[in-house]
Protein backbone atom coordinates (compact mmCIF):
# COMPACT_ATOMS: atom_id res chain seq x y z
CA UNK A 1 0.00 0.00 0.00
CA UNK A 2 1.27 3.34 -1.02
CA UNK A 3 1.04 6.29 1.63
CA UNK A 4 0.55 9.79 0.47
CA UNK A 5 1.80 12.67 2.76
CA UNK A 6 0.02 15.92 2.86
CA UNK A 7 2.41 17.64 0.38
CA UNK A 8 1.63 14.73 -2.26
CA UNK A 9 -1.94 15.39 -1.83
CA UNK A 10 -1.83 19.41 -2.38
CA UNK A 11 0.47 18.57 -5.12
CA UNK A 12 -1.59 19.28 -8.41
CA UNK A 13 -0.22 18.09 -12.05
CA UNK A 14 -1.73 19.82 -15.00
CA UNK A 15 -2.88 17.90 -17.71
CA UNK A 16 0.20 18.82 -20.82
CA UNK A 17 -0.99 19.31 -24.68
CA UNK A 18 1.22 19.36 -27.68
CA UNK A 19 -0.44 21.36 -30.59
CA UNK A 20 1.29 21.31 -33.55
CA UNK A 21 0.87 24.68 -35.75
CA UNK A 22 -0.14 26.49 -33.04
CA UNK A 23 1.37 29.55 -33.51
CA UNK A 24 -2.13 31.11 -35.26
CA UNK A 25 -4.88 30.50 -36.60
CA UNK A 26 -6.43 27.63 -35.68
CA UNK A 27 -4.02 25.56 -33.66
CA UNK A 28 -3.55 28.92 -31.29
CA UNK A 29 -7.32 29.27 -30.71
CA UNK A 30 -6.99 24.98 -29.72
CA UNK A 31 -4.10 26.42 -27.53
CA UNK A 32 -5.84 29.31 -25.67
CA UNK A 33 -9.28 26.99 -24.85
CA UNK A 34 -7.08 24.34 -23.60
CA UNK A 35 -4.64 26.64 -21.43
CA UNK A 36 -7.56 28.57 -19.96
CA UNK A 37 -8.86 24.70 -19.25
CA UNK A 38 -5.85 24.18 -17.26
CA UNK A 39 -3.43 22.42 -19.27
CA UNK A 40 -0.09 22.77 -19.81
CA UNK A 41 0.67 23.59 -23.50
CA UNK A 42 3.71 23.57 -26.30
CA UNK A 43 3.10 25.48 -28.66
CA UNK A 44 4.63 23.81 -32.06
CA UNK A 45 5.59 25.99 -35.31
CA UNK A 46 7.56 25.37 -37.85
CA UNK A 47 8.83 29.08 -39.07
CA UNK A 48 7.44 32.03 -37.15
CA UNK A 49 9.10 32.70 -33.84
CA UNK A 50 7.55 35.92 -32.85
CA UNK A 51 4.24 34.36 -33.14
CA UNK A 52 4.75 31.35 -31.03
CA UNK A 53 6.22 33.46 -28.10
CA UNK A 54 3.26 35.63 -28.26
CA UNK A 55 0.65 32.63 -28.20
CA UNK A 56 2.69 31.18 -25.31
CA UNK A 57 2.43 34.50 -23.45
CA UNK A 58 -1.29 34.76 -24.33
CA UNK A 59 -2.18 31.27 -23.48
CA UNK A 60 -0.80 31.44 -19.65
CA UNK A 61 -2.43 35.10 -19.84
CA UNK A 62 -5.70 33.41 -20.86
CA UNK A 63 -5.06 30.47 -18.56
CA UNK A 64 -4.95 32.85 -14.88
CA UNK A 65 -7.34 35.39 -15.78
CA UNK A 66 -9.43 32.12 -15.93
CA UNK A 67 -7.88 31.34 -12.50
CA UNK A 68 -5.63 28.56 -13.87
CA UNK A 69 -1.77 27.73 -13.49
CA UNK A 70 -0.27 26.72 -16.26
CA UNK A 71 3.36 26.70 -18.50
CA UNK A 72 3.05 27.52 -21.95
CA UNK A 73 6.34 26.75 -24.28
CA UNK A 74 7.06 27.28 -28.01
CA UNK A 75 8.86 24.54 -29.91
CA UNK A 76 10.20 25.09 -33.41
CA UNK A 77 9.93 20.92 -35.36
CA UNK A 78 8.22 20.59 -39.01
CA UNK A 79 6.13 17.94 -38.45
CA UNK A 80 6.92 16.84 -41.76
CA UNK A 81 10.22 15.65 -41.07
CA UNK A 82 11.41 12.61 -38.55
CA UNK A 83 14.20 14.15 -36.29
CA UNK A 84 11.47 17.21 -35.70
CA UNK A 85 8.94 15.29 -35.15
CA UNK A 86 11.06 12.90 -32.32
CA UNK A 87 12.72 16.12 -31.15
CA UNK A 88 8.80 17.45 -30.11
CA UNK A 89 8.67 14.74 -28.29
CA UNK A 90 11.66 15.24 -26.83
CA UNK A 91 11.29 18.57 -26.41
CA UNK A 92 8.03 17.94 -24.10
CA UNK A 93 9.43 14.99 -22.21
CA UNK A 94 12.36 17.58 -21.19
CA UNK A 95 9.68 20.69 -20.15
CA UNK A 96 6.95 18.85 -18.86
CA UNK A 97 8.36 15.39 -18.37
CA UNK A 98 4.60 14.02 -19.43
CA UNK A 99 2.04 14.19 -22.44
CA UNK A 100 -1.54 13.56 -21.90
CA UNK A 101 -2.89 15.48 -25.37
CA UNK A 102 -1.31 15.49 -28.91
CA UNK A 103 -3.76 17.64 -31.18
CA UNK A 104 -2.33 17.15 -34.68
CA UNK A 105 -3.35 20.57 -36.39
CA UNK A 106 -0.57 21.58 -38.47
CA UNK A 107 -1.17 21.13 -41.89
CA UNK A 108 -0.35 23.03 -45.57
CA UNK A 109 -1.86 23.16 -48.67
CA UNK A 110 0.13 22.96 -52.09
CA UNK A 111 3.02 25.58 -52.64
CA UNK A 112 1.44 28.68 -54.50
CA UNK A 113 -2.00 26.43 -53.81
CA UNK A 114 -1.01 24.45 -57.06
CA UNK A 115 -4.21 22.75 -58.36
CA UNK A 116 -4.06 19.21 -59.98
CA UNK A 117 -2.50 20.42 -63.54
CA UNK A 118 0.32 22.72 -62.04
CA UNK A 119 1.47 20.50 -58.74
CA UNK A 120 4.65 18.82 -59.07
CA UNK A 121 5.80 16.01 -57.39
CA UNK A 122 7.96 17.38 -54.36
CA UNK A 123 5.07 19.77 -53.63
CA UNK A 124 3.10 16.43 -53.23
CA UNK A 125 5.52 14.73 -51.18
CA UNK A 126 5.36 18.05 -49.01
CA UNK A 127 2.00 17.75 -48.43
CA UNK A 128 2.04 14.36 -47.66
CA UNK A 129 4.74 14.33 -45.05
CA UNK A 130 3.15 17.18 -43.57
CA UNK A 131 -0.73 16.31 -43.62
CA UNK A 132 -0.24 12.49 -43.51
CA UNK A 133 2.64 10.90 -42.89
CA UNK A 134 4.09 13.57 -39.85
CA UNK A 135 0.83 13.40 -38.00
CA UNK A 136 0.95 9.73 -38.34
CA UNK A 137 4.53 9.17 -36.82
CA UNK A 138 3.82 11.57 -34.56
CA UNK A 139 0.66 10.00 -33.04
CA UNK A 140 3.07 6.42 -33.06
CA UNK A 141 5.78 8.40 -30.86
CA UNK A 142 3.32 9.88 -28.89
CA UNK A 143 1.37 6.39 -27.91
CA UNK A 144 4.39 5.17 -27.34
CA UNK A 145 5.53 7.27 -24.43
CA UNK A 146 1.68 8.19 -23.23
């Protein structure tokens, strides 16, 4: 039988969420709802900087004027590419030391939004290892640890 002292009891954990492209749009509004919920969040992004730190700020903004707790930290991976996606993982293991949510919002469309007649085939395999295959292998090294 395990015995709990006082200090363990008082002791509270917030749930952590990885959201990948959550520097705007629609991954940051994901971010905000589930900081001001009480989770602890990483904020994923594969190019803008700026925006991530300001999300991060905003979420733990959002999170205590909703009387919440939380730690909110930006993580530049492209999901589309293995050693990003294990150093995410990584990345949250080393902040947070747990995952309980991976939301897998990042996503692109075609460079230039090339329709069927003008794509060519690296802006295919973009899209794919961004919209299939990363949040695929991401999900696997996710279940994995969770």
């Amino acid at each position: 039988m395990t015995r709990c002292g006082r200090a363990d009891m008082l002791r509270v954990v917030n749930p952590v969420a990885l959201i990948t492209g959550a520097s705007r749009g629609i991954g940051r509004g994901i971010a905000l709802e589930l900081a001001r919920a009480g989770h602890d969040v990483v904020i994923n992004f594969a190019g803008n900087a700026e925006a991530a730190s300001r999300t991060a700020s905003d979420c733990v903004l959002a999170a205590t004027l909703a009387g919440k707790d939380v730690k909110a930290e930006p993580c530049r991976a492209d999901v589309g590419v293995s050693a990003d996606r294990a150093k995410l993982i990584e990345f949250t293991r080393g902040k947070f030391g747990r995952l309980d949510v991976l939301v897998n919002n990042a996503g692109i469309t075609s460079i230039g939004r090339a329709d069927l007649l003008d794509a060519t085939e690296e802006n295919f395999d973009r899209l794919m290892a961004v919209n299939l295959k990363g949040p695929y292998f991401l999900s696997q090294l996710a279940a994995k640890w969770m």
